[in-house]
Protein backbone atom coordinates (compact mmCIF):
# COMPACT_ATOMS: atom_id res chain seq x y z
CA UNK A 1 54.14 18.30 27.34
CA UNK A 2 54.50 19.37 23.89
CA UNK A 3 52.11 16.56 22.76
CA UNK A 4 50.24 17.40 25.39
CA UNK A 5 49.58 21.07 24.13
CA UNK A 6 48.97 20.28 20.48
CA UNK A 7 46.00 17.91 21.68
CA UNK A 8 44.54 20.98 23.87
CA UNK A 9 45.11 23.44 20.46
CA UNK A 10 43.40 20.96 18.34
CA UNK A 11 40.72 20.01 20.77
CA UNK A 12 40.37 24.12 20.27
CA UNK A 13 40.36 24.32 17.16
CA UNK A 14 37.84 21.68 16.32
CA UNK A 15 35.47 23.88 18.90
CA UNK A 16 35.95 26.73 17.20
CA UNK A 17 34.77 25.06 13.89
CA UNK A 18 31.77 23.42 15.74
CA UNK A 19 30.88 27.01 17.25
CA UNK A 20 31.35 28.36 13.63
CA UNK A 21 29.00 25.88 11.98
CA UNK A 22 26.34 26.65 14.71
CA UNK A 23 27.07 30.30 13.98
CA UNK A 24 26.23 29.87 10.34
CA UNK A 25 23.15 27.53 10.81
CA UNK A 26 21.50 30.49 13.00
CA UNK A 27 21.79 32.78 10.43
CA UNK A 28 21.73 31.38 6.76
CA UNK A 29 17.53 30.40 6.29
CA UNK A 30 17.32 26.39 5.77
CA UNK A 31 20.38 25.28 7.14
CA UNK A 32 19.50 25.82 10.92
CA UNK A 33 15.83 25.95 11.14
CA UNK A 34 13.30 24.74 8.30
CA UNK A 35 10.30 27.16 8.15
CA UNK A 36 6.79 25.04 8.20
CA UNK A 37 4.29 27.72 8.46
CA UNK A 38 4.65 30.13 11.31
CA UNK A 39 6.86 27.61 13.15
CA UNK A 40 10.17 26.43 12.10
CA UNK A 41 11.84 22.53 12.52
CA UNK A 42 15.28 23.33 14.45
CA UNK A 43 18.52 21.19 13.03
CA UNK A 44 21.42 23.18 15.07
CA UNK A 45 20.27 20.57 17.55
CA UNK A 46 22.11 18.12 15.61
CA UNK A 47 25.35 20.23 15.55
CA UNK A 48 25.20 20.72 19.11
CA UNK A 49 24.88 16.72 19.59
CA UNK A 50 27.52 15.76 17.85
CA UNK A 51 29.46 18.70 19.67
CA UNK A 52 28.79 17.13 22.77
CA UNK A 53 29.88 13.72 21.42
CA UNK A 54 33.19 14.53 20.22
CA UNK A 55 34.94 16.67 22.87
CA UNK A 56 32.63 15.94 25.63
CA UNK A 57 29.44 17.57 27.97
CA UNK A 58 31.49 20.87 28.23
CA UNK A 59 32.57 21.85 25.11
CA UNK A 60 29.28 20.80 24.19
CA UNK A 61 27.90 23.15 26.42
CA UNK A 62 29.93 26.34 24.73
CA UNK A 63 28.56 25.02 21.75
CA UNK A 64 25.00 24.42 23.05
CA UNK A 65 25.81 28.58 24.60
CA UNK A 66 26.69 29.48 21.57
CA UNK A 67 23.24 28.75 19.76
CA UNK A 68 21.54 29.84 22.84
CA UNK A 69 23.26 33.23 22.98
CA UNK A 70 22.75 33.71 18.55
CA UNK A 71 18.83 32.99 19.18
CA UNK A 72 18.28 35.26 21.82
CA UNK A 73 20.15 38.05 19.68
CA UNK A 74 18.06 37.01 17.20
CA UNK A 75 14.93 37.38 18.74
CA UNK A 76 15.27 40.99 18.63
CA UNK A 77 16.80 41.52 15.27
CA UNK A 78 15.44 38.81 12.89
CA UNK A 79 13.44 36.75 14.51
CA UNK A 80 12.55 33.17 12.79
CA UNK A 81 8.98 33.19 14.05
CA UNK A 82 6.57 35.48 15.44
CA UNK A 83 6.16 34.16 18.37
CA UNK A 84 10.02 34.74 18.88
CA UNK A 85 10.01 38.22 19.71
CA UNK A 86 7.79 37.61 23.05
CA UNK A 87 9.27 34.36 23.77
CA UNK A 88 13.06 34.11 22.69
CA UNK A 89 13.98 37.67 24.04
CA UNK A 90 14.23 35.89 27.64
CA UNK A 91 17.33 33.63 27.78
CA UNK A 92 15.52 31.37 30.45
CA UNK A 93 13.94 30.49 27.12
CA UNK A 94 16.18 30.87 24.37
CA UNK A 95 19.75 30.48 25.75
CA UNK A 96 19.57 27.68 29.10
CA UNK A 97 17.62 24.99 26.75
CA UNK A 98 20.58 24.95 24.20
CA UNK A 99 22.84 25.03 26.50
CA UNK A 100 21.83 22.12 28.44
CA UNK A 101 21.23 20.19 25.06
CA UNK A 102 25.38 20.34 24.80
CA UNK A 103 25.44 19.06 28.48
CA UNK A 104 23.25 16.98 29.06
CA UNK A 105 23.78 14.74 26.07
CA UNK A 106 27.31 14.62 26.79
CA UNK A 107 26.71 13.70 30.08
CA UNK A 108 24.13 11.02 29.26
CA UNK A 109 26.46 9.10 26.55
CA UNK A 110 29.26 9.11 28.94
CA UNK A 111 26.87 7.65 31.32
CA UNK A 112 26.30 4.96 28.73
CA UNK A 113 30.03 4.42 28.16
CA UNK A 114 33.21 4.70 29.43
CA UNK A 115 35.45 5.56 26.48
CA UNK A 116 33.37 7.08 23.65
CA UNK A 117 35.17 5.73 20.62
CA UNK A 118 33.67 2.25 22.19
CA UNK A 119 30.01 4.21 21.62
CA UNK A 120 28.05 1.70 19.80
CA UNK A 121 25.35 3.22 16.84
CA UNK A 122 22.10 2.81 18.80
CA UNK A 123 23.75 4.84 21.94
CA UNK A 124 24.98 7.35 19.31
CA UNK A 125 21.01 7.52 18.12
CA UNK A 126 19.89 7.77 21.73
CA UNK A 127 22.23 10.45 22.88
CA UNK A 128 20.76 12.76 19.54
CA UNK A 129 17.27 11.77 20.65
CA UNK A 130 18.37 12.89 24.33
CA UNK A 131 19.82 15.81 22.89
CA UNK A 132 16.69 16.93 21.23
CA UNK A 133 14.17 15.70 23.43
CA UNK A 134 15.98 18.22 25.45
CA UNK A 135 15.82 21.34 23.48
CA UNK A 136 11.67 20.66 23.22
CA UNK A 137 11.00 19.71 26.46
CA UNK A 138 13.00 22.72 28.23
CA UNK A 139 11.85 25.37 26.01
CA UNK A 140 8.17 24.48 25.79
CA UNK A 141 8.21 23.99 29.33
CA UNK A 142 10.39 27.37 30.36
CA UNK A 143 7.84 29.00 27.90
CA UNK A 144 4.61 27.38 29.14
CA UNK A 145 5.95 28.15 32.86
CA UNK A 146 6.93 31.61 32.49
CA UNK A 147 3.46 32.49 30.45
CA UNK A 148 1.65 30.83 33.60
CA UNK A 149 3.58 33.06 36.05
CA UNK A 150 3.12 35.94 33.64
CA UNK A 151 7.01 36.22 33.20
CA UNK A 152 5.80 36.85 29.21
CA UNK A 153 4.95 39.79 27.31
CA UNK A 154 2.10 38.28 25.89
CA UNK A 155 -0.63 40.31 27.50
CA UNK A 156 -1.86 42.26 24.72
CA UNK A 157 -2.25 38.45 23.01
CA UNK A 158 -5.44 36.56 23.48
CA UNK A 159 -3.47 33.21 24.30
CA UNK A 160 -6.07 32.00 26.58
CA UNK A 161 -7.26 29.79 23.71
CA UNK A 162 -4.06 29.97 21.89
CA UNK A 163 -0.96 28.62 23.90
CA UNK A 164 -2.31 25.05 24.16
CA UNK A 165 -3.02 25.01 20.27
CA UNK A 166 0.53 26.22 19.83
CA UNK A 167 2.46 24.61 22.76
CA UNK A 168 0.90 21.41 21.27
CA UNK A 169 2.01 22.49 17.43
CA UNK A 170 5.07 23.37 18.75
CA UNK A 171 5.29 19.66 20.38
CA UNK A 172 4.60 18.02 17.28
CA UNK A 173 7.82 19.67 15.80
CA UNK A 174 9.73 17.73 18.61
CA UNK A 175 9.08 14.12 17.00
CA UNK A 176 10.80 15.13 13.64
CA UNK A 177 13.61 16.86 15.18
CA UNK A 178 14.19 13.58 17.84
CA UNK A 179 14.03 11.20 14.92
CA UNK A 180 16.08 13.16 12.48
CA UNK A 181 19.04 13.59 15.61
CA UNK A 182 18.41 9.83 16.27
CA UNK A 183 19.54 9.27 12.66
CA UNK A 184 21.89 12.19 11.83
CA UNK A 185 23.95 11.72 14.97
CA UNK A 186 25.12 8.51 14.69
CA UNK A 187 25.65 8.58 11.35
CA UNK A 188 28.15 11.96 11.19
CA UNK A 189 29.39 11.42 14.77
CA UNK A 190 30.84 7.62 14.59
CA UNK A 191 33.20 8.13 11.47
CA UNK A 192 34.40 11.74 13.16
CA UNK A 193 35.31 10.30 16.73
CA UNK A 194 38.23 8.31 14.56
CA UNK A 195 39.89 12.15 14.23
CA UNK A 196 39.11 13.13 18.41
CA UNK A 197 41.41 11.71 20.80
């Protein structure tokens, strides 16, 4: 029981430190999101990941909640792009993609294993590619979705012409952010999971 306990408090604890790292990536500039123009290259992803990869799909999804819930404040306070303060202000958008990066990667590398210590490098990469591939595809597609049902305040934009253009600049931000999970997961994740029962 008591052994029991202490695992639960330091599963906790190491949580808490994963949910104050994300906290500090979303709001100190360059360590969550690398400005390239009016777009930015996200790298809480990463955090989130390894999150997920550690204690599992659910604590990954607090984590994942955690970003989620920090964006969408941020979209009305300090946004990190313009386009955030008619996009991100919807949680459909800014809060359900991040979470589901924390579940769904969990889920998919316990899909490919049974015991994670047992993970092997290239399922590491695959489950950060996952991860990310995630976090594009959901909040490009929420965003796309909601502008086509006119869920968006973007009426007084001309984005006729514009939201391909920036859907598809906005895409082009997914390949460095799946490659640089693919990398960065494995490599911080697999000498951790020696400290996570």
């Amino acid at each position: 029981m008591i052994k029991t306990t202490q695992s639960r408090a330091y599963r906790i604890s190491i949580l808490a430190l994963f949910i104050a790292i994300v906290f500090v990536q979303s709001v100190v500039p360059f360590l969550g999101y690398i400005p390239v123009g009016p777009f930015s290259i996200v790298i809480i992803q990463v955090t989130v990941v390894i999150a997920a990869v550690l204690l599992g799909p659910k604590d990954g999804a607090w984590v994942g909640f955690t970003w989620g819930f920090i964006n969408w404040i941020r979209a009305f306070v300090w946004p990190t792009s313009p386009m955030a303060i008619y996009v991100l202000v919807n949680p459909l958008v800014s809060v359900l993609p991040r979470l589901l990066v924390g579940l769904i990667s969990g889920w998919a590398l316990l899909k490919m294993v049974r015991n994670v210590h047992d993970a092997k490098v290239w399922q590491l990469s695959l489950t950060g590619i996952i991860g990310s591939l995630i976090n594009t595809v959901l909040v490009l597609g929420f965003m796309a979705g909601m502008y086509y049902l006119g869920w968006l305040p973007l009426d007084k934009l001309n984005v006729k012409a514009f939201m391909p253009w920036l859907l598809g600049i906005m895409a082009t931000n997914g390949i460095p952010e799946a490659i640089m999970s693919g990398v960065l997961v494995p490599l911080i994740s697999k000498p951790l999971l020696r400290y996570v029962k």
